[in-house]
N, C-alpha and C. Protein backbone atom coordinates (compact mmCIF):
# COMPACT_ATOMS: atom_id res chain seq x y z
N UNK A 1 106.82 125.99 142.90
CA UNK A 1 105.72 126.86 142.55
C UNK A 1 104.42 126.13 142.90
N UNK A 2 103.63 126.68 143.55
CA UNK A 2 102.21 126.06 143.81
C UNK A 2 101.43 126.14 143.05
N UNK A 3 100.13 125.44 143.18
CA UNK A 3 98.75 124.81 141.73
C UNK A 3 98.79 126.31 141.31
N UNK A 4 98.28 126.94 142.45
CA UNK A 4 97.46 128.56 142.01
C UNK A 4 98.47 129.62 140.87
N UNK A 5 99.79 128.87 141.23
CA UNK A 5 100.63 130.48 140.58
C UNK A 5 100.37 129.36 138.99
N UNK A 6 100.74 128.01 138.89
CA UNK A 6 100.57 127.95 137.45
C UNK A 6 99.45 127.89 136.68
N UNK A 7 98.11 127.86 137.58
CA UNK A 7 96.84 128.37 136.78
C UNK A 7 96.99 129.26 135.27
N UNK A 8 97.50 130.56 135.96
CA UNK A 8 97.77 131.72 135.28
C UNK A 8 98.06 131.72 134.04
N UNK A 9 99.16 131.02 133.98
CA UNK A 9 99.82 130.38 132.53
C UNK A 9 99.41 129.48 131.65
N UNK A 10 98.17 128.07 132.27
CA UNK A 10 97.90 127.25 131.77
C UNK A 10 96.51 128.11 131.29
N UNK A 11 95.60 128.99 132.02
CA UNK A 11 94.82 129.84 130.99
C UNK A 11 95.03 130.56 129.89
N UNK A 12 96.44 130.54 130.09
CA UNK A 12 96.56 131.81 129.11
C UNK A 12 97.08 130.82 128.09
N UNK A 13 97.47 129.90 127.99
CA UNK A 13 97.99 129.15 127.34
C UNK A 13 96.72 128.00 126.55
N UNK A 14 95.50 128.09 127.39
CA UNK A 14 94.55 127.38 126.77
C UNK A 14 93.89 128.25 125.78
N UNK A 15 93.44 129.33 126.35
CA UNK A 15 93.15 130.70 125.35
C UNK A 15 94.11 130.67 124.30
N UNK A 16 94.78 130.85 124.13
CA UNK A 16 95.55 130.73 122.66
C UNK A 16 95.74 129.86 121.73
N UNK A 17 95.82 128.39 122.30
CA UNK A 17 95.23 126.94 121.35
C UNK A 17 93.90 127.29 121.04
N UNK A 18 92.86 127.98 121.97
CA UNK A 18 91.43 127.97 121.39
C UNK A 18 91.55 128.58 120.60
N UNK A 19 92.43 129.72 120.49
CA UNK A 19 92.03 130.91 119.31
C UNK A 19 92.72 130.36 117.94
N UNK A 20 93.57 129.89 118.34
CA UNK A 20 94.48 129.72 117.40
C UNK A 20 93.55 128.06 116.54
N UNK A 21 92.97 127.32 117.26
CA UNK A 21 91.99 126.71 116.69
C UNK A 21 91.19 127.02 115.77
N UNK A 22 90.42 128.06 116.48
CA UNK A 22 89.32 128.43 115.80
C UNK A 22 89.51 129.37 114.78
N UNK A 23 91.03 130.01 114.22
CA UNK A 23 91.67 130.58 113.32
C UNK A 23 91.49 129.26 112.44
N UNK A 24 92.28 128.05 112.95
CA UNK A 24 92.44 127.15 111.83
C UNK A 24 91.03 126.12 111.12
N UNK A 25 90.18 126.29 112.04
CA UNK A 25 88.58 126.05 111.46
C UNK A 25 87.84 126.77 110.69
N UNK A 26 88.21 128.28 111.11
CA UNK A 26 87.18 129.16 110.53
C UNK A 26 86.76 128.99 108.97
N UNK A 27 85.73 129.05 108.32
CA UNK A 27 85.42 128.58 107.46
C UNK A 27 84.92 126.95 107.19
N UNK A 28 84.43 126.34 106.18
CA UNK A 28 84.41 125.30 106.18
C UNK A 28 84.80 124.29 106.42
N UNK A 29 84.66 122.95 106.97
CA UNK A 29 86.28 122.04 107.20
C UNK A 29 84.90 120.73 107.39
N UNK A 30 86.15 120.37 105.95
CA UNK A 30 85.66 118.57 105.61
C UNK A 30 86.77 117.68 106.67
N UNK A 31 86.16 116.43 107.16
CA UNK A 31 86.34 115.51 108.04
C UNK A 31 86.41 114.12 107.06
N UNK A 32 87.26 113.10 107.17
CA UNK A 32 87.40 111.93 106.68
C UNK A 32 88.23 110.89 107.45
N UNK A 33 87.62 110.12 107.65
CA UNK A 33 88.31 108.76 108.20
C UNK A 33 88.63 107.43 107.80
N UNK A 34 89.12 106.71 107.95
CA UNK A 34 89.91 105.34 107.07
C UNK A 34 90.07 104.39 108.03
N UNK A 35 89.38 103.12 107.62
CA UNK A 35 90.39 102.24 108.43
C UNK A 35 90.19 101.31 107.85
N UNK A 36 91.29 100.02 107.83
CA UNK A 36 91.63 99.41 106.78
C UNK A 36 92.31 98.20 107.71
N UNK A 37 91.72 96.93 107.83
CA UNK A 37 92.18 95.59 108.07
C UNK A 37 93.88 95.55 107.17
N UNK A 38 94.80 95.50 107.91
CA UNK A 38 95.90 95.84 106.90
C UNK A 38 96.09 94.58 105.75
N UNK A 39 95.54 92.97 106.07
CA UNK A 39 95.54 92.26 105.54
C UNK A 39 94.97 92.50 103.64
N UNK A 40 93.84 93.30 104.49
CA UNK A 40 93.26 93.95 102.70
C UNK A 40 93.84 94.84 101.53
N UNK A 41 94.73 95.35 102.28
CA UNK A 41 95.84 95.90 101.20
C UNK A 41 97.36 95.21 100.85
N UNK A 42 96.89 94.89 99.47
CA UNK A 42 97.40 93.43 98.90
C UNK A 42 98.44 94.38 98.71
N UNK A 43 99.87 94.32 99.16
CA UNK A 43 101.01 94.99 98.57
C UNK A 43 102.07 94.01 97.92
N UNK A 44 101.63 92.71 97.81
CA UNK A 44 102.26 91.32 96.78
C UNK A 44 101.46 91.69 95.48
N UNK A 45 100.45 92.36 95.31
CA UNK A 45 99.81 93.17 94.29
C UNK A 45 100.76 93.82 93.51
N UNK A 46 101.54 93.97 92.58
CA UNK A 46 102.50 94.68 91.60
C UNK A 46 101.93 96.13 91.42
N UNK A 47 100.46 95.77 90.14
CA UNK A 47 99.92 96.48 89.34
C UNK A 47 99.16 97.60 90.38
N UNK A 48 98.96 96.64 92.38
CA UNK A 48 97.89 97.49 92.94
C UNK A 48 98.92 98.77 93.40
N UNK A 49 99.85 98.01 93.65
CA UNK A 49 100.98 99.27 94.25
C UNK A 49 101.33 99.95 93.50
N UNK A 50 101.71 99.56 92.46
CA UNK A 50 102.21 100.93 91.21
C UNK A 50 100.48 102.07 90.79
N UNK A 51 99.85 101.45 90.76
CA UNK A 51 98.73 102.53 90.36
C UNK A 51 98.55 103.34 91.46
N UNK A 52 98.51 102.55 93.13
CA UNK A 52 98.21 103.78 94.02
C UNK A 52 99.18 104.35 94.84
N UNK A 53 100.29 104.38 94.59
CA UNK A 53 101.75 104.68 95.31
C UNK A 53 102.29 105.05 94.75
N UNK A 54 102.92 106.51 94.77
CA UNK A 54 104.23 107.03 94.27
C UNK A 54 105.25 106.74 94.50
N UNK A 55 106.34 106.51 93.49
CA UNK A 55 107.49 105.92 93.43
C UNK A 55 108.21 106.35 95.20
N UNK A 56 107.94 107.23 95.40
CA UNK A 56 108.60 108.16 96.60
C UNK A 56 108.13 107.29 98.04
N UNK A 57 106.96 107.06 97.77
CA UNK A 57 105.73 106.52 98.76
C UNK A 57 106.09 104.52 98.96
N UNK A 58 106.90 104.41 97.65
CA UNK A 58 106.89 102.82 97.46
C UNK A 58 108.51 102.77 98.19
N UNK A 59 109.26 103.37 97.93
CA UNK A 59 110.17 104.13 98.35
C UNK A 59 110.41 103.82 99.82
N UNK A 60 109.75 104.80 100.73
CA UNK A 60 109.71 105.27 102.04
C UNK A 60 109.00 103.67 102.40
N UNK A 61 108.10 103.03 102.08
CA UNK A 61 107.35 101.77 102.65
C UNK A 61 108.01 100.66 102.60
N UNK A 62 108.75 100.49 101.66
CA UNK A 62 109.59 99.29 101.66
C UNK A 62 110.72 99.20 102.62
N UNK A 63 111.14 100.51 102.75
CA UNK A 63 112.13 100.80 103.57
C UNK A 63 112.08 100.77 105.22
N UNK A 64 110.57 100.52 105.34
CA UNK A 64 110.14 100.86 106.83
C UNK A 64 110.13 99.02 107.50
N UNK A 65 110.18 99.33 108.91
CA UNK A 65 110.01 97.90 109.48
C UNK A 65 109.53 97.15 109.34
N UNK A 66 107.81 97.59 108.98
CA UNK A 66 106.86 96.52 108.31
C UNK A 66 106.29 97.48 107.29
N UNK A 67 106.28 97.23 106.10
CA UNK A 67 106.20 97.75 104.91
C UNK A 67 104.66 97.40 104.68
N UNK A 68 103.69 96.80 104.93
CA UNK A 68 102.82 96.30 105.18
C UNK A 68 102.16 97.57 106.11
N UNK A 69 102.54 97.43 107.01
CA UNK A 69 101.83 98.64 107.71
C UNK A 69 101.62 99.98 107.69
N UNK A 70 103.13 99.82 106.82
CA UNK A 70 103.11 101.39 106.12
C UNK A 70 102.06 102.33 104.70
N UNK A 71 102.13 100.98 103.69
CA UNK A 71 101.68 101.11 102.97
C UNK A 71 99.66 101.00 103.24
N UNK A 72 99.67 99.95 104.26
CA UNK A 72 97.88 100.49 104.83
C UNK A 72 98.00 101.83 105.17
N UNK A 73 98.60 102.47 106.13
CA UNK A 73 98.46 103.87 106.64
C UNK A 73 98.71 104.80 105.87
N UNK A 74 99.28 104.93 104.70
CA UNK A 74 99.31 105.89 103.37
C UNK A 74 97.97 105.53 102.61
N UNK A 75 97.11 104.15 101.94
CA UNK A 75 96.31 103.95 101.67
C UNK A 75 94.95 104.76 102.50
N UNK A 76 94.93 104.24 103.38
CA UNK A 76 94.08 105.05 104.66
C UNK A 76 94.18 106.37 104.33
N UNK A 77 95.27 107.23 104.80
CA UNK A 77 94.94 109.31 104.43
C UNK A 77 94.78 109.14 103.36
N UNK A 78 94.91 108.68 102.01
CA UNK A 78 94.79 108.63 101.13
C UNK A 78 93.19 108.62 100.66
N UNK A 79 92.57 107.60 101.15
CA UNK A 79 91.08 107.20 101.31
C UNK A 79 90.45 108.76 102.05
N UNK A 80 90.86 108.71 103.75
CA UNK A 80 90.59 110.33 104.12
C UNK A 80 90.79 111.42 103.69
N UNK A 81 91.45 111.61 102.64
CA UNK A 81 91.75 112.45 101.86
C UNK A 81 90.69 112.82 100.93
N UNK A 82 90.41 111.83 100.55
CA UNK A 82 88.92 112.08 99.59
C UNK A 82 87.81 112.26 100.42
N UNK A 83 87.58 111.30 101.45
CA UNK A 83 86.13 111.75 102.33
C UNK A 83 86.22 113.43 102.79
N UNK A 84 87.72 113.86 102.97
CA UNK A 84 87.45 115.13 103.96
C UNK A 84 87.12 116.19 102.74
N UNK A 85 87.78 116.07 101.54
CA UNK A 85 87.65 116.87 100.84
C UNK A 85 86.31 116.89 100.50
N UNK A 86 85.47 115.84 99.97
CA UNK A 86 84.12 115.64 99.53
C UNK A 86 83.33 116.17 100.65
N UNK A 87 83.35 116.15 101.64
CA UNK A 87 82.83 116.68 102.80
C UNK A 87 82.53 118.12 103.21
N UNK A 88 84.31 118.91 102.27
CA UNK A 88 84.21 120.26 102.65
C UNK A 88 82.97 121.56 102.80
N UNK A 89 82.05 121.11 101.34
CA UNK A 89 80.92 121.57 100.82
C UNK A 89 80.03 120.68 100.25
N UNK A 90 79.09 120.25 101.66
CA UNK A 90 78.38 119.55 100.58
C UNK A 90 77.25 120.03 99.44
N UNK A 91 77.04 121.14 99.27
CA UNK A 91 76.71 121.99 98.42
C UNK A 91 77.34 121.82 96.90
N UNK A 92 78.72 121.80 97.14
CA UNK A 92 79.27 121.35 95.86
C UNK A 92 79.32 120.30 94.54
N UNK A 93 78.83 120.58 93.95
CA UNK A 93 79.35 119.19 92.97
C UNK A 93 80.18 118.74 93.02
N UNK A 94 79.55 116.93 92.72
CA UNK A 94 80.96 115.71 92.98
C UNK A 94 82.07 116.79 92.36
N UNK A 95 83.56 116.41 92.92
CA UNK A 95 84.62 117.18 92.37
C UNK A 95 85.07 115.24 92.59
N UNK A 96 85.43 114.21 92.98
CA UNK A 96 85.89 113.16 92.25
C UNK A 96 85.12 112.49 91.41
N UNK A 97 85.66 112.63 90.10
CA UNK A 97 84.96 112.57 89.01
C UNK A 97 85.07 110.56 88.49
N UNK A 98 86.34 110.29 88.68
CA UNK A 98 86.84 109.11 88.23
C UNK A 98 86.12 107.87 88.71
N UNK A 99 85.48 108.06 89.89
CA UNK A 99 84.46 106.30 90.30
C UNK A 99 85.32 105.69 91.28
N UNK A 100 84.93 105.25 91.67
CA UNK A 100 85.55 104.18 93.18
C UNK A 100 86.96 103.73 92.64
N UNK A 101 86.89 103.17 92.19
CA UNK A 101 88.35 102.05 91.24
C UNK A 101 89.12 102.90 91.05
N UNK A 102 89.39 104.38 91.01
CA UNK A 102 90.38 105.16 90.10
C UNK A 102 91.75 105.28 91.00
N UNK A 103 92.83 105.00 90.45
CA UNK A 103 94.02 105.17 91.09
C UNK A 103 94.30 106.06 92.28
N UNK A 104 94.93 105.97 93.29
CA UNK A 104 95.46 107.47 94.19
C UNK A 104 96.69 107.83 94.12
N UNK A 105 97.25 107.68 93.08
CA UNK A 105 98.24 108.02 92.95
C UNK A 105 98.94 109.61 92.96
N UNK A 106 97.75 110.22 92.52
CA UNK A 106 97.47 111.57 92.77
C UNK A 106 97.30 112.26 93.91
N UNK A 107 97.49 111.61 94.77
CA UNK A 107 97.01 111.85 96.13
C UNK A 107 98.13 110.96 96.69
N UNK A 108 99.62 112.22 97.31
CA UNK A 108 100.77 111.46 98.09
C UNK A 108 100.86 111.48 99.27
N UNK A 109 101.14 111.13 99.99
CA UNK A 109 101.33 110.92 101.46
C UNK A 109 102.82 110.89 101.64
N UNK A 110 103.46 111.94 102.13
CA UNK A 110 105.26 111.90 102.63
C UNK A 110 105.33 112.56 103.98
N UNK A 111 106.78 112.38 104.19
CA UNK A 111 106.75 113.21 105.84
C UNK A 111 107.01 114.28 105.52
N UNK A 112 106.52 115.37 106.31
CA UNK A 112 106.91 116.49 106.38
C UNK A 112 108.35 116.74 107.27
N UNK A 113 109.01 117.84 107.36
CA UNK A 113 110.70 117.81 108.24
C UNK A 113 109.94 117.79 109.53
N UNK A 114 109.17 117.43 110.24
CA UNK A 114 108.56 117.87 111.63
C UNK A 114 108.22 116.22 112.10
N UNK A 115 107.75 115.40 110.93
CA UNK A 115 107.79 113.62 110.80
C UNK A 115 106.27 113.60 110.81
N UNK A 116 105.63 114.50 110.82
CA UNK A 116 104.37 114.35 110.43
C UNK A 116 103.62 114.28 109.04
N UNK A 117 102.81 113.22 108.71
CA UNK A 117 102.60 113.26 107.26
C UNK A 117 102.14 113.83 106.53
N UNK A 118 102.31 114.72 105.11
CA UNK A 118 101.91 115.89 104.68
C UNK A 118 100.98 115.43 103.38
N UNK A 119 100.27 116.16 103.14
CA UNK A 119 99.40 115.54 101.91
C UNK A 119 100.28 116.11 100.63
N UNK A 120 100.67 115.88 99.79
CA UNK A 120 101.22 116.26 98.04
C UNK A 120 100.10 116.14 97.56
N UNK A 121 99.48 116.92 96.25
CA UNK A 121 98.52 116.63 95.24
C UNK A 121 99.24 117.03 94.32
N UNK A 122 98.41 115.87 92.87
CA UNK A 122 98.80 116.13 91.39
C UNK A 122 97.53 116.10 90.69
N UNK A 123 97.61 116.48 89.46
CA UNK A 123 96.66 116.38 88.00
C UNK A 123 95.51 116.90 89.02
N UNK A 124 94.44 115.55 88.24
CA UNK A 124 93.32 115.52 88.64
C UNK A 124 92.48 115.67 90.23
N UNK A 125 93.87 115.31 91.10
CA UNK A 125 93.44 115.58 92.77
C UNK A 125 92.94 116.71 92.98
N UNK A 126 94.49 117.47 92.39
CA UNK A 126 94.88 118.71 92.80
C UNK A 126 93.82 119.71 92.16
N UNK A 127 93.08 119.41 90.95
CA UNK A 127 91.87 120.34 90.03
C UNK A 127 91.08 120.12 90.87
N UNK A 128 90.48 118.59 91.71
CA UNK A 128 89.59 118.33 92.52
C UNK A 128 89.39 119.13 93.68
N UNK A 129 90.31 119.20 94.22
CA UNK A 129 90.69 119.93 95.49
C UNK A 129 90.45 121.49 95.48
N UNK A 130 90.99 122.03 94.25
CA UNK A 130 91.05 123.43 94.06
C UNK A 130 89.50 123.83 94.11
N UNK A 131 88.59 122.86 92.94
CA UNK A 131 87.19 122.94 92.40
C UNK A 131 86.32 123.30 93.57
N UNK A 132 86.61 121.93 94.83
CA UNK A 132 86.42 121.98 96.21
C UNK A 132 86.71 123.01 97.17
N UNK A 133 87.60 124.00 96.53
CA UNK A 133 87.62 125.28 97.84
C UNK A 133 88.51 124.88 98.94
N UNK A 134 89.41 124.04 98.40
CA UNK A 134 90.59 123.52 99.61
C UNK A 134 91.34 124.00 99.54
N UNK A 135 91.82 124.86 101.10
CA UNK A 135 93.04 126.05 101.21
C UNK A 135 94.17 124.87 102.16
N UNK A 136 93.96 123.46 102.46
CA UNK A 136 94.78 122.92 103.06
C UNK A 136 94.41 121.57 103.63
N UNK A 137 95.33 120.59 103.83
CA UNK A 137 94.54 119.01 104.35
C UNK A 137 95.27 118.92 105.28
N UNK A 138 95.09 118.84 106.47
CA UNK A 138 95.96 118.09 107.45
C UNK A 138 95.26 116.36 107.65
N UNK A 139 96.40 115.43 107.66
CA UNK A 139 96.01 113.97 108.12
C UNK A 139 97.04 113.31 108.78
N UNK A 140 96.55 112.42 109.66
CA UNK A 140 97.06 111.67 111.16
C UNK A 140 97.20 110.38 110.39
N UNK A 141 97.66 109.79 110.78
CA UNK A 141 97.69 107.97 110.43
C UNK A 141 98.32 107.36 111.91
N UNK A 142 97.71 106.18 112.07
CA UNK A 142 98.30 105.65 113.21
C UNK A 142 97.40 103.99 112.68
N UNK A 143 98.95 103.18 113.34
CA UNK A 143 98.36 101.73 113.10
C UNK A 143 98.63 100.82 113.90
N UNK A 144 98.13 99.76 114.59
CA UNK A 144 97.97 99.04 115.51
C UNK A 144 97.52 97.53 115.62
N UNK A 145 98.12 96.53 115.53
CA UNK A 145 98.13 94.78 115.69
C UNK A 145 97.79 94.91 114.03
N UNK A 146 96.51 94.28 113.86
CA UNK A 146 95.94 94.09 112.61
C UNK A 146 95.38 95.40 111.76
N UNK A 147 95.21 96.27 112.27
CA UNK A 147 94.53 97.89 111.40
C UNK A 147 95.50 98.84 110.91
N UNK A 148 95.13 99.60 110.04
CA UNK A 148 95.67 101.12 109.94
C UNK A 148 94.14 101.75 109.70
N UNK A 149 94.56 103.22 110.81
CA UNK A 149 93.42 104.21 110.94
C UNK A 149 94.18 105.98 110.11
N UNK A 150 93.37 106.62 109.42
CA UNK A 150 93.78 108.08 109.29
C UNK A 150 92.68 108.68 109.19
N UNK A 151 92.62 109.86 109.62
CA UNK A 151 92.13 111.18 109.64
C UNK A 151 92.41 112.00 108.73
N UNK A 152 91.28 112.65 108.13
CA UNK A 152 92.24 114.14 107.58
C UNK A 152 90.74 115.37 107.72
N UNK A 153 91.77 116.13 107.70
CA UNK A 153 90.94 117.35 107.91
C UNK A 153 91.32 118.60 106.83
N UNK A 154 90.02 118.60 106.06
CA UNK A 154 90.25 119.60 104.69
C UNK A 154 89.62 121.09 105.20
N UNK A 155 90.28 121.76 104.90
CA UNK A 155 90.00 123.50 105.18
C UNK A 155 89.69 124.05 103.66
């Protein structure tokens, strides 16, 4: 098949990611990013891992190749998780109420069946989130030599 006949398809096929984009933007959408020297997340820390990791989350990280890297890149969406949401409206009043220091435990990070990571909320996230006008979070994590980086994107 020559360039010209698959044009056809790759327009029609770009047109529909756009639309289908701009379906999944429409409305407000908070942005948050993370990145985290992985050295700085002390996971020889007992008390740091049990306050910001769900059993599920401590779980899945220990179990992984470098557990270390895992547990930065859940920390990370975790962190983006709050910037994107706080972001959604900035019109809104603070909706994290608790101060820098407060646990994330409330805020899970697991795979979804597709292996992409899905956000869980509980208690106080999840009131946060609602307060905030959040119909959904998508977040990326990816990590590399010394870093973990995530994204999330609140609707």
């Amino acid at each position: 098949m020559d360039r010209e006949a698959l044009l056809g398809p790759k327009r029609q096929l770009e047109a529909l990611a756009l639309r289908q984009a701009g379906e999944l933007l429409a409305g407000p959408t908070g942005v948050g990013v993370d990145i985290e020297l992985m050295a700085d997340i002390n996971i020889e820390n007992e008390t740091f891992v049990e306050r910001n990791f769900t059993a599920r989350e401590q779980a899945y990280c220990w179990g992984r190749p470098n557990p270390h890297a895992s547990f930065a890149g859940k920390w990370c969406a975790k962190e983006a998780v709050v910037k994107a949401v706080s972001s959604l409206d900035l019109g809104c009043p603070k909706v994290w109420t608790k101060g820098d220091a407060a646990p994330l435990d409330e805020i899970e990070i697991v795979i979804a069946a597709s292996g992409a990571p899905e956000v869980v909320l509980y208690g106080d996230a999840k009131a946060a989130c609602a307060k905030a006008g959040v119909r959904q979070i998508k977040v990326s994590i990816s990590h590399i030599d010394s870093f973990a980086i995530a994204t999330a994107v609140a609707h």
